[in-house]
Protein backbone atom coordinates (compact mmCIF):
# COMPACT_ATOMS: atom_id res chain seq x y z
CA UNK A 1 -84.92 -25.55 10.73
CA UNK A 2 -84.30 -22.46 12.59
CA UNK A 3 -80.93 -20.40 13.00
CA UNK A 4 -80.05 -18.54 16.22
CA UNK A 5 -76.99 -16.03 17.06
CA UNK A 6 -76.13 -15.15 20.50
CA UNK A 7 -73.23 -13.59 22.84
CA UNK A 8 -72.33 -12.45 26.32
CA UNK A 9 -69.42 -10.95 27.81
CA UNK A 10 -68.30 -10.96 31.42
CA UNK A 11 -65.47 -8.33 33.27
CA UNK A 12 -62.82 -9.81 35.55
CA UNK A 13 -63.55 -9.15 39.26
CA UNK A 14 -62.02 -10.79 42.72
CA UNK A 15 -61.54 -14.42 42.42
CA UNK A 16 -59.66 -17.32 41.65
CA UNK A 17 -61.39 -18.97 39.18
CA UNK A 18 -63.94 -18.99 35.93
CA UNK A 19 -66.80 -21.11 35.00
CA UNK A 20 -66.83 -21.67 31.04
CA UNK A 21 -69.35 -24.27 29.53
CA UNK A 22 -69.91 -25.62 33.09
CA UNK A 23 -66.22 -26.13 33.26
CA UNK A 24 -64.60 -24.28 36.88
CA UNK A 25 -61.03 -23.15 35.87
CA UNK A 26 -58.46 -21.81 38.15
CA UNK A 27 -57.90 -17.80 37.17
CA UNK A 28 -56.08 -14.98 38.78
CA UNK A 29 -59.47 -13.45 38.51
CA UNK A 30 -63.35 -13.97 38.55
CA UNK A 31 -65.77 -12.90 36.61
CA UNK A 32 -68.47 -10.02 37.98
CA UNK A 33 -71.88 -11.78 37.12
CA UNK A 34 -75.17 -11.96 38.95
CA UNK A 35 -74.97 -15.90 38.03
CA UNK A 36 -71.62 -17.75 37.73
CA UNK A 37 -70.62 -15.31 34.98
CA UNK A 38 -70.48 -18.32 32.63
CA UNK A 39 -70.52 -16.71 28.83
CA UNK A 40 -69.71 -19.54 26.92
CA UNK A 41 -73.61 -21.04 28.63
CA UNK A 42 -74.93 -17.15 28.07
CA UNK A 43 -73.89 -16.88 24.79
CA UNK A 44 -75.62 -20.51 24.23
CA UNK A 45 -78.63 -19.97 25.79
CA UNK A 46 -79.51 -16.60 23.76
CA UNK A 47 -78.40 -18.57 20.74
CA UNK A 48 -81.07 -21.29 21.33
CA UNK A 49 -83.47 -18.90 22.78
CA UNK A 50 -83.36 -16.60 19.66
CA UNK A 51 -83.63 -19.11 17.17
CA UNK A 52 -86.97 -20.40 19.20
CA UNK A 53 -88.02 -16.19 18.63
CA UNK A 54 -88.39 -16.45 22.39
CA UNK A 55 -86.75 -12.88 23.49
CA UNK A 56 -83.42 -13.19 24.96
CA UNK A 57 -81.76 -15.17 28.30
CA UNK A 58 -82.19 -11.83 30.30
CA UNK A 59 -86.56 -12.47 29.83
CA UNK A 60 -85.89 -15.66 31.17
CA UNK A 61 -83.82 -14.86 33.94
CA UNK A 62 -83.61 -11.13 34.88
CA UNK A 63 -80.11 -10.37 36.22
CA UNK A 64 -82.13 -8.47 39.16
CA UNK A 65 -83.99 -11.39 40.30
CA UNK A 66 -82.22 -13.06 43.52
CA UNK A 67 -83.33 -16.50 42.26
CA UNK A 68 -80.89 -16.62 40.22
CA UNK A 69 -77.87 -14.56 42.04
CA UNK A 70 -74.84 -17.15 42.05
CA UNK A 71 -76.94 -19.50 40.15
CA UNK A 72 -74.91 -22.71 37.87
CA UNK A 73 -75.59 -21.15 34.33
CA UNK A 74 -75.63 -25.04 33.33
CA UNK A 75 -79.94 -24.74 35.03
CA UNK A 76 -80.42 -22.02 32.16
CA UNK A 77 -78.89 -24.41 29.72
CA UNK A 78 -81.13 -27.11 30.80
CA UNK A 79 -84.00 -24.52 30.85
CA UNK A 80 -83.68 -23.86 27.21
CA UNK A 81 -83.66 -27.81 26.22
CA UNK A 82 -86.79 -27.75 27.36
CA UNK A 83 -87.98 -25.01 25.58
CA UNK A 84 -86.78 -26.51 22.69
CA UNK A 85 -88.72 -29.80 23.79
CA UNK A 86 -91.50 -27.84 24.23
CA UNK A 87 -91.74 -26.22 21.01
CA UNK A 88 -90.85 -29.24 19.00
CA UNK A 89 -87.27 -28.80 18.46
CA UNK A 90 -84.22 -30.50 19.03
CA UNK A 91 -80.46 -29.01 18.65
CA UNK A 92 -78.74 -29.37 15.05
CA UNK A 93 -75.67 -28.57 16.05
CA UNK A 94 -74.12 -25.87 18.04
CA UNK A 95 -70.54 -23.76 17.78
CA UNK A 96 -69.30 -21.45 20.22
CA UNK A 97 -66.28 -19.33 20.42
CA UNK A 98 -64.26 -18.35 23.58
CA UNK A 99 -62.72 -14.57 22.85
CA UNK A 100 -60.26 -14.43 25.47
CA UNK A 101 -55.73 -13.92 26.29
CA UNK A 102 -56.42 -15.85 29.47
CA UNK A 103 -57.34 -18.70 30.83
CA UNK A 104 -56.47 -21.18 27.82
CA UNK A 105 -59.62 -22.86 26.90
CA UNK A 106 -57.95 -25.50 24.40
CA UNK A 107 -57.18 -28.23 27.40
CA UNK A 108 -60.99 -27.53 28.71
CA UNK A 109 -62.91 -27.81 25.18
CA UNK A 110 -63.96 -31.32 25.26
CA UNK A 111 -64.79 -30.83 28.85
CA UNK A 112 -67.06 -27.83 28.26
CA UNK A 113 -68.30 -29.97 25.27
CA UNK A 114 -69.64 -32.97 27.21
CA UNK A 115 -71.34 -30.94 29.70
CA UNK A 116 -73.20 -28.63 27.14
CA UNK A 117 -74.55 -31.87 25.03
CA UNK A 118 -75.61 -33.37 28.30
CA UNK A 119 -77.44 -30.36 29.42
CA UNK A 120 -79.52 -29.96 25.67
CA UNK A 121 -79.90 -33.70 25.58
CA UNK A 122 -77.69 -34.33 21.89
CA UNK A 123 -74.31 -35.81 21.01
CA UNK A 124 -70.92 -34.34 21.94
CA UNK A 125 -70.24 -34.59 18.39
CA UNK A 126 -73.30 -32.02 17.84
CA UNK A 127 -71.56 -29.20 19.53
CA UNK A 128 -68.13 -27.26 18.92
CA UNK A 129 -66.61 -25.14 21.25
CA UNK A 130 -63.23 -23.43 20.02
CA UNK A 131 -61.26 -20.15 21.39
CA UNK A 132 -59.49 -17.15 19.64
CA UNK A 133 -57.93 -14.47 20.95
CA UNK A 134 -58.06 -10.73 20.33
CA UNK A 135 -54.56 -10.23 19.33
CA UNK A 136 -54.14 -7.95 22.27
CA UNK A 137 -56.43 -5.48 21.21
CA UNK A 138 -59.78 -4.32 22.85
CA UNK A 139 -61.13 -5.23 26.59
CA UNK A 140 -60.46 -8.95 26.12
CA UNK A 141 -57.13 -8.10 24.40
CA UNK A 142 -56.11 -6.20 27.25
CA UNK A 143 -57.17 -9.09 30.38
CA UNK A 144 -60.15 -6.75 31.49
CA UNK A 145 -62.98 -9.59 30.45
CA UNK A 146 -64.64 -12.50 28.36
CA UNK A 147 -66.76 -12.59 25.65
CA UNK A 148 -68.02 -15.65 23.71
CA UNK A 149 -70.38 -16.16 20.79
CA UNK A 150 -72.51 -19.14 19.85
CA UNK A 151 -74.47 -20.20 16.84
CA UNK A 152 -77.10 -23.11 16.71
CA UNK A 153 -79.27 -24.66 13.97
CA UNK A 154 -82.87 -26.09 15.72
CA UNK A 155 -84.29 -28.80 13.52
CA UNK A 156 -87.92 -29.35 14.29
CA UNK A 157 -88.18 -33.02 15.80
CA UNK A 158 -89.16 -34.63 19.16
CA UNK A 159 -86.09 -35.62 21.00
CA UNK A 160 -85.71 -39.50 21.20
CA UNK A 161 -86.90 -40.96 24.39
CA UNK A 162 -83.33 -42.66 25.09
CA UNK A 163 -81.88 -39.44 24.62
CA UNK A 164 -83.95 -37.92 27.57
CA UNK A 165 -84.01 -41.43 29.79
CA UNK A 166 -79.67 -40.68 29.93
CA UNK A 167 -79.88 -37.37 31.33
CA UNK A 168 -81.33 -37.23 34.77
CA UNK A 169 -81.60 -33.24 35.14
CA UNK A 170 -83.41 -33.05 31.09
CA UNK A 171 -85.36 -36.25 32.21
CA UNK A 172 -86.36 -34.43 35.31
CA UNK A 173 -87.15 -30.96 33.51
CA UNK A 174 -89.01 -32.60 31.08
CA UNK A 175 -91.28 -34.21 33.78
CA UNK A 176 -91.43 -30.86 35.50
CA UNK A 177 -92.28 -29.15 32.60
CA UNK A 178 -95.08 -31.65 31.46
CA UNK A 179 -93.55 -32.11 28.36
CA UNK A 180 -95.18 -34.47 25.72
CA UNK A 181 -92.05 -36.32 24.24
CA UNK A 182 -93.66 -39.33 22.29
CA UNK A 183 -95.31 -37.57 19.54
């Protein structure tokens, strides 16, 4: 089994809206990102990419690379199952926290929820997503930004073949990628 840590934060910008955990919710501000800005997905991705020892999310996607300006975070996500694939792991479990005043993440959870478990090919019931606030202190406390942490446990096992067969885009990666998912 391998343990991974990882977190992003994101400042407020123009806009009307916020992508968390693949999730768009209406804002009275956007978040300045090269990609959608979405930390909860950031946060997740360095998690899963850290406990593979594979460097960080900004190796696999360099924030100055136009391939990826504007970019669904939810293709890194999907990016990192198969890494996992392809180094013989499949997700434990995963919890992430939402540091934010604003939006309210409680009524989007299960939402953000189903779309990370779809994109890394597990249960729902495999991955936690919860929110806390600052108690008005700091850069979230005051409305300037988001940050969000996530924590995963890899266990090292294929991924069963009706897991991957349910999920177009990981069935479709997974082809891409060449990955050998019988053994």
């Amino acid at each position: 089994m391998r343990i991974g840590q990882g977190f992003d934060v994101h400042a407020f910008g123009p806009g009307n809206h916020v992508v968390l955990g693949g999730v768009t919710i209406t804002h009275s501000h956007g978040l300045v990102a090269h990609s959608d800005g979405d930390v909860v997905i950031h946060a997740l991705c360095d998690a899963v990419i850290g406990a593979l020892a594979l460097g960080d999310i900004g190796r696999h996607f360099p924030p100055d690379d136009a391939r990826w300006k504007n970019v669904s975070s939810r293709h890194f996500l999907l990016h990192c199952a198969g890494l996992m694939i392809e180094n013989g792991y499949v997700l434990a479990n995963a919890d992430v926290t939402v540091i934010c005043e604003r939006p309210k993440i409680g009524t989007h959870a299960e939402a953000m929820r189903e779309n990370l478990a779809a994109d890394l090919g597990c249960s729902r019931q495999l991955v936690n997503v919860k929110a806390t606030t600052t108690e008005m202190l700091g850069f979230t406390g005051r409305g300037e930004g988001i940050a969000a942490l996530a924590v995963v446990l890899l266990e090292r096992r294929r991924p069963s073949t009706a897991v991957i067969s349910d999920n177009p885009e990981l069935r479709s990666l997974v082809e891409r990628m060449d990955l050998d998912v019988s053994k």
